[in-house]
Structures are given as structure tokens and as C-alpha cells.
C-alpha atoms as a PDB file:
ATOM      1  CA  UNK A   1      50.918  34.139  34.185  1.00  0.00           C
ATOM      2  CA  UNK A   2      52.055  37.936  34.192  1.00  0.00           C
ATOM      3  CA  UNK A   3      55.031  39.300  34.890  1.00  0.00           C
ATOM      4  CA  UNK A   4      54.055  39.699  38.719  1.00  0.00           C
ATOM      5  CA  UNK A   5      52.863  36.298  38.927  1.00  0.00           C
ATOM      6  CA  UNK A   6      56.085  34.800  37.395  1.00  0.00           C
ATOM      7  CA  UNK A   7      58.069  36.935  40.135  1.00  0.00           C
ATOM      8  CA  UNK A   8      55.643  35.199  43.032  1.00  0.00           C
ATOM      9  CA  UNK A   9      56.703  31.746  41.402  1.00  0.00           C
ATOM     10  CA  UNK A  10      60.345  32.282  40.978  1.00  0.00           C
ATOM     11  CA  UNK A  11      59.727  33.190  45.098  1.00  0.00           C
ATOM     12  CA  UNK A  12      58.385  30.387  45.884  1.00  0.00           C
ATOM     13  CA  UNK A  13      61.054  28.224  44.398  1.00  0.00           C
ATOM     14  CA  UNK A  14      63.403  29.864  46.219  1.00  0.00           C
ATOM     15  CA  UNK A  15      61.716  29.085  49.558  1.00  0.00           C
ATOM     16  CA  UNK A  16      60.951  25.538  48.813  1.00  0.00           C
ATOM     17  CA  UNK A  17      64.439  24.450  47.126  1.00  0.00           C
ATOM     18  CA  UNK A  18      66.306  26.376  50.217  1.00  0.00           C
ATOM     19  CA  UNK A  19      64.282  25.040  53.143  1.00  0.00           C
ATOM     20  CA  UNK A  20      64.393  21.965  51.511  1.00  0.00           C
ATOM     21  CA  UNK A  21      67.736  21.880  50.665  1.00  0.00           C
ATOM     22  CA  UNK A  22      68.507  23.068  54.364  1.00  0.00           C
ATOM     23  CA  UNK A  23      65.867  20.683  56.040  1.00  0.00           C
ATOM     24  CA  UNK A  24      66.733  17.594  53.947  1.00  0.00           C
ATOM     25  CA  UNK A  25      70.722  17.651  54.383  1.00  0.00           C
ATOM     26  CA  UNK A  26      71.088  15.097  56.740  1.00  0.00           C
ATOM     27  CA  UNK A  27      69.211  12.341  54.382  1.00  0.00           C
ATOM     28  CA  UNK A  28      70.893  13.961  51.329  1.00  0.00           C
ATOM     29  CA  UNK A  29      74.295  12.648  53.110  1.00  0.00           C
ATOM     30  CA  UNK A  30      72.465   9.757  54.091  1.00  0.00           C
ATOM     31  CA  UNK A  31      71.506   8.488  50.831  1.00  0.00           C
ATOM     32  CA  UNK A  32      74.845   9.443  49.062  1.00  0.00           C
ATOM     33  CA  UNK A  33      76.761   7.254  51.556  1.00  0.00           C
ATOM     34  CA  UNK A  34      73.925   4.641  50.873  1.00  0.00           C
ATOM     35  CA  UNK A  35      74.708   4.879  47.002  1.00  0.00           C
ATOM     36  CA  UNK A  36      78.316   5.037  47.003  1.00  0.00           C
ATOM     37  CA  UNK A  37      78.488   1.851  49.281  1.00  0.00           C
ATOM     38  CA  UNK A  38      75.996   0.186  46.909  1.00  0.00           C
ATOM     39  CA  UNK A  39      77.756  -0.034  43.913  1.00  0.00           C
ATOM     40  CA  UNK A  40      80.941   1.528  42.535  1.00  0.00           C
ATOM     41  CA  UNK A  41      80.719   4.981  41.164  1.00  0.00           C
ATOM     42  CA  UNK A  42      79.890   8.468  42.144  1.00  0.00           C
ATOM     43  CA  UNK A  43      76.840   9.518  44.233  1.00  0.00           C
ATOM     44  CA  UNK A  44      75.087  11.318  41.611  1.00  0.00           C
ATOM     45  CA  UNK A  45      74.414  11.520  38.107  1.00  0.00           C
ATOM     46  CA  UNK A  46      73.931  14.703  35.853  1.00  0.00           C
ATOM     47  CA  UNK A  47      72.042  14.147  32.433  1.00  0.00           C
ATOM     48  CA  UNK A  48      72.030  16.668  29.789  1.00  0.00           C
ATOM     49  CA  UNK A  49      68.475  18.011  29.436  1.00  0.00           C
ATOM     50  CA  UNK A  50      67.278  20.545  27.391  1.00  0.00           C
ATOM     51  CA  UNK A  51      65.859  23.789  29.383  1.00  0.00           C
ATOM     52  CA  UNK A  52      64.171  27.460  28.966  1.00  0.00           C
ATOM     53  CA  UNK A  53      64.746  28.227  25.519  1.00  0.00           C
ATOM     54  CA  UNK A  54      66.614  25.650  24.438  1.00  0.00           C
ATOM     55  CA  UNK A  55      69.686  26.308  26.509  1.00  0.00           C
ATOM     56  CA  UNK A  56      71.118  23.197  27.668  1.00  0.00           C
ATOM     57  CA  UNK A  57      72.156  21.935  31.618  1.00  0.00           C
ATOM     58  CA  UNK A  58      73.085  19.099  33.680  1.00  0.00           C
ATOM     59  CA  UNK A  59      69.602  17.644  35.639  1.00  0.00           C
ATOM     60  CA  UNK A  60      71.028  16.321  38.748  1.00  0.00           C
ATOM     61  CA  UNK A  61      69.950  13.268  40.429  1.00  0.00           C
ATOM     62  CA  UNK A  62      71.165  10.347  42.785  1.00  0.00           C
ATOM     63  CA  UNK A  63      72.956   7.615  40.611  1.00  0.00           C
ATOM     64  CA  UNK A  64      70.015   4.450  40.807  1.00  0.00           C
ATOM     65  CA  UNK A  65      72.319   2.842  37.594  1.00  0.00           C
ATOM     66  CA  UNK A  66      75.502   1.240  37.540  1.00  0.00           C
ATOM     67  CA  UNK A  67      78.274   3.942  36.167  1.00  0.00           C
ATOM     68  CA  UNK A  68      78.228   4.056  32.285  1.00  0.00           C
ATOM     69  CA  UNK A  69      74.849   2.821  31.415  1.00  0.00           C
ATOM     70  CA  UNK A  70      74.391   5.793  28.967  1.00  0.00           C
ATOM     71  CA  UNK A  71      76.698   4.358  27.224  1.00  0.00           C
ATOM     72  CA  UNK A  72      74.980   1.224  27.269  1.00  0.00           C
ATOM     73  CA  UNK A  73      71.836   1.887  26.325  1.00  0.00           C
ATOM     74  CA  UNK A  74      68.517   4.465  26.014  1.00  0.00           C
ATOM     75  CA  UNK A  75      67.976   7.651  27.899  1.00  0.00           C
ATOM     76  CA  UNK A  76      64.389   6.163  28.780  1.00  0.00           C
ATOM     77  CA  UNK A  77      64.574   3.481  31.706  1.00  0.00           C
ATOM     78  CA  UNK A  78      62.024   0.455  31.694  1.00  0.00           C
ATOM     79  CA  UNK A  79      61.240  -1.241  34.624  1.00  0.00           C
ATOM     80  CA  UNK A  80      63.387  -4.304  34.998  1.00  0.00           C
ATOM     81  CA  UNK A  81      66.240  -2.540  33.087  1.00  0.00           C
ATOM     82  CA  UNK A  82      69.270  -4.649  34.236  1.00  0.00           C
ATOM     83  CA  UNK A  83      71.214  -1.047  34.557  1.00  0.00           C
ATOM     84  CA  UNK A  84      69.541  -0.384  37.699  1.00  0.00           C
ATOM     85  CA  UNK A  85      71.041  -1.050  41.142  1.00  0.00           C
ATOM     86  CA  UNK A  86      69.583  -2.836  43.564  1.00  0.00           C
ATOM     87  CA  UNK A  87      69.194   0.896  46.132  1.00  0.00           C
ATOM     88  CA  UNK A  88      68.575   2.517  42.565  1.00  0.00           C
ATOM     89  CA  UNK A  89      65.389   0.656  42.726  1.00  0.00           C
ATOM     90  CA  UNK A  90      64.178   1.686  45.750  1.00  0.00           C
ATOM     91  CA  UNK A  91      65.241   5.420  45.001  1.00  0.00           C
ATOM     92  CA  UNK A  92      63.500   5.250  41.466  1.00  0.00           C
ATOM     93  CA  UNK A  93      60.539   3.917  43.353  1.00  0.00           C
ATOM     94  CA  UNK A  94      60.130   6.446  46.046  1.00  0.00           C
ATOM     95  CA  UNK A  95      61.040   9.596  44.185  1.00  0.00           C
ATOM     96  CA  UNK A  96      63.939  10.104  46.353  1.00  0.00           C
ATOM     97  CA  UNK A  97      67.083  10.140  43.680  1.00  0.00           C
ATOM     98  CA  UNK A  98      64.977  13.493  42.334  1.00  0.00           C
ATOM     99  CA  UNK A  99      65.768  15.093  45.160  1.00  0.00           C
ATOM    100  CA  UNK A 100      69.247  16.702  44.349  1.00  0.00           C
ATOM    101  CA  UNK A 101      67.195  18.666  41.376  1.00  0.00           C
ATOM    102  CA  UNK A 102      66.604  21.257  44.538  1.00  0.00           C
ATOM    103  CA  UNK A 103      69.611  22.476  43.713  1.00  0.00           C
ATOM    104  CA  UNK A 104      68.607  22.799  39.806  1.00  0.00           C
ATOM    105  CA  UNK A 105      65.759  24.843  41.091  1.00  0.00           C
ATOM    106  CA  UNK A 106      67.899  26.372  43.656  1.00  0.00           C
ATOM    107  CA  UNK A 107      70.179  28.306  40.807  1.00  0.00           C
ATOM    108  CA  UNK A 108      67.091  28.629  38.111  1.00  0.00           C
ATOM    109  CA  UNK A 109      67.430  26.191  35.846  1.00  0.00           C
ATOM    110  CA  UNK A 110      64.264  24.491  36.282  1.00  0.00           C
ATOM    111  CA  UNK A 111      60.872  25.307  38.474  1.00  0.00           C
ATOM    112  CA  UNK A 112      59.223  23.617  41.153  1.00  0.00           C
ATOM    113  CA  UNK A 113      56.359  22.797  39.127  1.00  0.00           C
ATOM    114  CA  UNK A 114      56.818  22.758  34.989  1.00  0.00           C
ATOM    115  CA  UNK A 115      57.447  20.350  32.161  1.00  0.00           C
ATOM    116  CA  UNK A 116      59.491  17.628  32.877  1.00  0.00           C
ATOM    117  CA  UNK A 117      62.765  18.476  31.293  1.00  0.00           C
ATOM    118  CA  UNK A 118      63.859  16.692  28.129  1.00  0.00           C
ATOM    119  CA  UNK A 119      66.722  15.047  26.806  1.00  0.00           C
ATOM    120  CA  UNK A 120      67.934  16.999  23.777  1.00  0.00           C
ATOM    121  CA  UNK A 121      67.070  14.052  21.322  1.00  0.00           C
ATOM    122  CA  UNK A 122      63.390  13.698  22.332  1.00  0.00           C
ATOM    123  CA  UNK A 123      62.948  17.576  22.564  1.00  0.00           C
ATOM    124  CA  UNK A 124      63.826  17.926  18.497  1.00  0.00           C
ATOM    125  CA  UNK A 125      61.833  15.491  17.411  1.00  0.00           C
ATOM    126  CA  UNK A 126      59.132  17.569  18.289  1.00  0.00           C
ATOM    127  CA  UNK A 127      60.822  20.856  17.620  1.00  0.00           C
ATOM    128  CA  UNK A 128      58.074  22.422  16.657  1.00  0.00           C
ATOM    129  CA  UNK A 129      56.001  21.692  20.028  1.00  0.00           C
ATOM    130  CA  UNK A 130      59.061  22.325  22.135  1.00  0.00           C
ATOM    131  CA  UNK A 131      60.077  25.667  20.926  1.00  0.00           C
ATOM    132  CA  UNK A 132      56.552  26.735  22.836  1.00  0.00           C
ATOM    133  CA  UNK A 133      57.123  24.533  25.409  1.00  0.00           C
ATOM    134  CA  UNK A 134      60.287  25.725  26.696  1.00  0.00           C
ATOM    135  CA  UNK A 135      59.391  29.377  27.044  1.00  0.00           C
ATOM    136  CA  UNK A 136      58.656  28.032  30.296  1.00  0.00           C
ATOM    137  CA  UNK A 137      61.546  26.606  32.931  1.00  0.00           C
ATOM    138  CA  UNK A 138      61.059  23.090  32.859  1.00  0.00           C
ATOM    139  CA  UNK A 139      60.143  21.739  36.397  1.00  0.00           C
ATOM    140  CA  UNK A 140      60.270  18.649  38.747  1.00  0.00           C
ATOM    141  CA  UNK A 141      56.410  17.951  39.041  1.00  0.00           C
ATOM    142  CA  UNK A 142      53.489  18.872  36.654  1.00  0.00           C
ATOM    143  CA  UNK A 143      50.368  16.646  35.591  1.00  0.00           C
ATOM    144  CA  UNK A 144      52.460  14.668  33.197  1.00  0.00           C
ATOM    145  CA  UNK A 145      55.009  13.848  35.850  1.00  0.00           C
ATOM    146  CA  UNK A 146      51.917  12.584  38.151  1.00  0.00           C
ATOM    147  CA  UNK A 147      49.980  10.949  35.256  1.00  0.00           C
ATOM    148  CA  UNK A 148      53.363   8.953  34.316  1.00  0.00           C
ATOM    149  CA  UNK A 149      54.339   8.124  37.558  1.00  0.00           C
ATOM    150  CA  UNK A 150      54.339   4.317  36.655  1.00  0.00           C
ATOM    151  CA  UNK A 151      56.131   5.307  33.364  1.00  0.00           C
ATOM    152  CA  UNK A 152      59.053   2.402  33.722  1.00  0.00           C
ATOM    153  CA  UNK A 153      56.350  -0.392  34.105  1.00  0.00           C
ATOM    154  CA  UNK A 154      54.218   1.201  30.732  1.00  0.00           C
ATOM    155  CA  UNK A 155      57.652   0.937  28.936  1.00  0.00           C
ATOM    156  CA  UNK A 156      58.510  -2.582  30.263  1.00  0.00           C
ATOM    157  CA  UNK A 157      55.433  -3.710  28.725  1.00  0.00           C
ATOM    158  CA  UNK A 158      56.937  -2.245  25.081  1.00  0.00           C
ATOM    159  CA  UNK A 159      58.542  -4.396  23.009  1.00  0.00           C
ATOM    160  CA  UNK A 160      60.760  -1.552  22.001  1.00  0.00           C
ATOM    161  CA  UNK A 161      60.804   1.116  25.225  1.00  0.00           C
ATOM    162  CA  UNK A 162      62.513   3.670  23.372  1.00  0.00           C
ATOM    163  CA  UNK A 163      60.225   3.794  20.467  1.00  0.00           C
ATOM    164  CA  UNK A 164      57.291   3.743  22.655  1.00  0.00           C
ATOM    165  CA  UNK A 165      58.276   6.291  24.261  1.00  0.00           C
ATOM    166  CA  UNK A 166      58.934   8.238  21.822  1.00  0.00           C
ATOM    167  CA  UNK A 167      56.084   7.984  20.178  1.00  0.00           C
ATOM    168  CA  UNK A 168      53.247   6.887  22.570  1.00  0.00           C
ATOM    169  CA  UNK A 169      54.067   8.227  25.611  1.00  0.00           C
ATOM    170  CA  UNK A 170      56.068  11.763  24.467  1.00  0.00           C
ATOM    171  CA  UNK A 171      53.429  13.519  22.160  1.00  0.00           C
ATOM    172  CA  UNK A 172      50.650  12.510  25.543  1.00  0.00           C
ATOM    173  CA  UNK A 173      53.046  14.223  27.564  1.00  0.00           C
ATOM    174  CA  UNK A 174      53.220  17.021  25.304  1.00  0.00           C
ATOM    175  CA  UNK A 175      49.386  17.500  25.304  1.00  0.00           C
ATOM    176  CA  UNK A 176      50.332  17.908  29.376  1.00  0.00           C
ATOM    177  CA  UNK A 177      52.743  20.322  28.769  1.00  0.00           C
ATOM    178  CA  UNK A 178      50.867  22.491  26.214  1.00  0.00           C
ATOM    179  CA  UNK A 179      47.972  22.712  28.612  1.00  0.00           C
ATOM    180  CA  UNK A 180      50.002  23.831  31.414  1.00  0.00           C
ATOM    181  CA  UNK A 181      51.741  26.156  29.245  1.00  0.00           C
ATOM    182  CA  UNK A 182      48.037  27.879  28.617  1.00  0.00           C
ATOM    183  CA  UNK A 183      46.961  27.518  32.171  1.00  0.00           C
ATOM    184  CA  UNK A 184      49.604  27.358  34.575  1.00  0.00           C
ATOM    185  CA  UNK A 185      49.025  30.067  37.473  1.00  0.00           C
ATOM    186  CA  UNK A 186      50.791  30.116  41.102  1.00  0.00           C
ATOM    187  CA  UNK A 187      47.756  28.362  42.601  1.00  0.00           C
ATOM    188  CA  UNK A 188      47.516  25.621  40.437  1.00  0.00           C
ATOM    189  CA  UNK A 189      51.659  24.937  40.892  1.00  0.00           C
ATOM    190  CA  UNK A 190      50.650  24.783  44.511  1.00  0.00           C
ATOM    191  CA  UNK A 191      48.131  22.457  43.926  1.00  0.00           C
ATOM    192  CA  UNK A 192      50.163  20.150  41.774  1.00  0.00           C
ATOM    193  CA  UNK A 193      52.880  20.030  44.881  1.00  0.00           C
ATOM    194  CA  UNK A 194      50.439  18.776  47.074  1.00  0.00           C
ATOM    195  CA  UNK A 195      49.255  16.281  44.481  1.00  0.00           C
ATOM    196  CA  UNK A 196      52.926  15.117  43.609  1.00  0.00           C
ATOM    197  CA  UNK A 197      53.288  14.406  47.498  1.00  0.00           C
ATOM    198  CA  UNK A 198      50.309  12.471  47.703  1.00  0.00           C
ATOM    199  CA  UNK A 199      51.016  10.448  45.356  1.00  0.00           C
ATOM    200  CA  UNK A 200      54.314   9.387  46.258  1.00  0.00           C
ATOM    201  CA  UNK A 201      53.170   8.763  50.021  1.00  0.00           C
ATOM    202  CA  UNK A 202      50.119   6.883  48.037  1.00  0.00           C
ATOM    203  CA  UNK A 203      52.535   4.711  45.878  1.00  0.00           C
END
């Protein structure tokens, strides 16, 4: 992607965080009434992620676990993870407690489409990888992100989720994220948007 190109993309965030952003409000409120009232705590949740060149930022999202549970366990989620509220569920399920990381694309930490940003942990144990990686903003949706959809219910099935993660599912994802990294163009992020909202309607 050339310099022009990366302009074009940075454009197109813009006009898809903002008019979404402006056209979702009224279920943004919605659904932060719906969390507060489901379980005590605030609305949403910021988790330290790692981003473009290793800077580091808060990737926002409704709260779908019970206040504290990174203190109570790992930064990867299984399905059936008792930390999870009963809405938080439903919003895990249907993609909607992503939402709020408009805003994160909104102020340009992270892209509409890129790799999935990282929790700072994961990220160096694969320095190496993610030093190429993150010359890129990370984004909400890329072919990992659709690929791993069903991530939680892969984990539940690990006897340890973290370690499978870590290394099963991570260094697959990373193969995703090189690849994008040495083909990514503004027509494929387009068709990768499409895709992503497919397969959440398709879920």
C-alpha cells in the first residue's frame, strides 16, 4: 500500500467510524443503560493493547465481565468463563460490545480493517513477528478476526486456554497478520468489511 493508498484508507476510516458513530448513538446509549443495569460496574471496559509501533492505548469496548475480572484471571476469555455476565454473553456473541472501538478508529489508534490488536504480553512473546506486524495500525476486522470468530468455544475445549492460545491459536493468527501485512490494499479492506458483516448476521 503506497503512501496515496494509505491516505484513501485513513479516509475511509474516518467516514465509517463517524457515520457510524453518528448513526449508531441511539443503541450505543441503549446498550450502556442495558449493561449498567445488568450488573454493577461501569458501561465499558478499556484494555491495554499494544498498537502501531509498539505504542501502547486503551481498546475500548462494552463491559460483557463482571468489574475486576483482570484481576481474576487471563486476558484470553473461553467460552463458559464464569467472568462473563449474563448481557455480556449476548454482546460477546453478536459482536456488539466491539462497537465503542469506533471511537479507537475515530482518533487513529487502530484501522477499520488490520491485525487484531494485542495485549502487550502476547505481542513480546513473539517480538520478533510483531515488530513487522505493527508497522501497520492494528484494526477491528481482518481474516484472523473472521477465521477466529468462534475463538472462546476453541479455547473452552483447552485444558489450559491461556496456553493454547498462546501457542496454538497466536502464531496461526500471526501467519494472518503477516499475509495481510504483504497484501493488504484498500479493496481488499473493503472486502473484508463486507465479509466481517456477513458473518456476524450469519452467526
Amino acid at each position: 500500500m503506497n503512501q496515496q493508498e494509505e491516505k484513501a484508507k485513513r479516509l475511509l476510516d474516518l467516514a465509517l467510524a463517524g457515520g457510524g458513530l453518528a448513526a449508531l448513538w441511539p443503541l450505543l446509549l441503549l446498550l450502556s443503560v442495558a449493561v449498567k443495569l445488568d450488573s454493577p460496574g461501569p458501561a465499558f471496559y478499556g484494555h491495554e493493547r499494544v498498537g502501531r509501533g509498539w505504542s501502547r492505548f486503551k481498546v475500548w469496548k462494552f463491559r460483557t465481565m463482571v468489574t475486576g475480572a483482570d484481576r481474576a484471571g487471563a486476558a484470553v476469555t473461553a467460552g463458559g468463563d464464569p467472568r462473563i455476565t449474563r448481557l455480556g454473553r449476548l454482546l460477546r456473541k453478536t459482536k456488539l460490545d466491539e462497537l465503542p472501538q469506533l471511537w479507537n478508529v475515530l482518533v487513529g489508534e487502530m484501522s477499520m480493517v488490520g491485525p487484531r490488536p494485542e495485549a502487550p504480553r502476547y505481542a513480546e512473546a513473539y517480538r520478533e513477528a510483531y515488530d513487522e506486524i505493527l508497522s501497520l495500525r492494528p484494526g477491528i476486522t481482518d481474516e484472523a478476526a473472521i477465521t477466529y470468530r468462534n475463538e472462546e468455544e476453541v479455547l473452552a475445549a483447552a485444558e489450559d486456554p491461556e496456553a493454547a492460545y498462546l501457542e496454538e491459536v497466536l502464531p496461526k493468527k500471526i501467519e494472518l497478520y503477516r499475509e495481510y501485512l504483504e497484501e493488504h490494499s484498500l479493496a481488499g479492506d473493503l472486502e473484508l468489511i463486507l465479509r466481517t458483516l456477513r458473518a456476524v448476521v450469519n452467526k
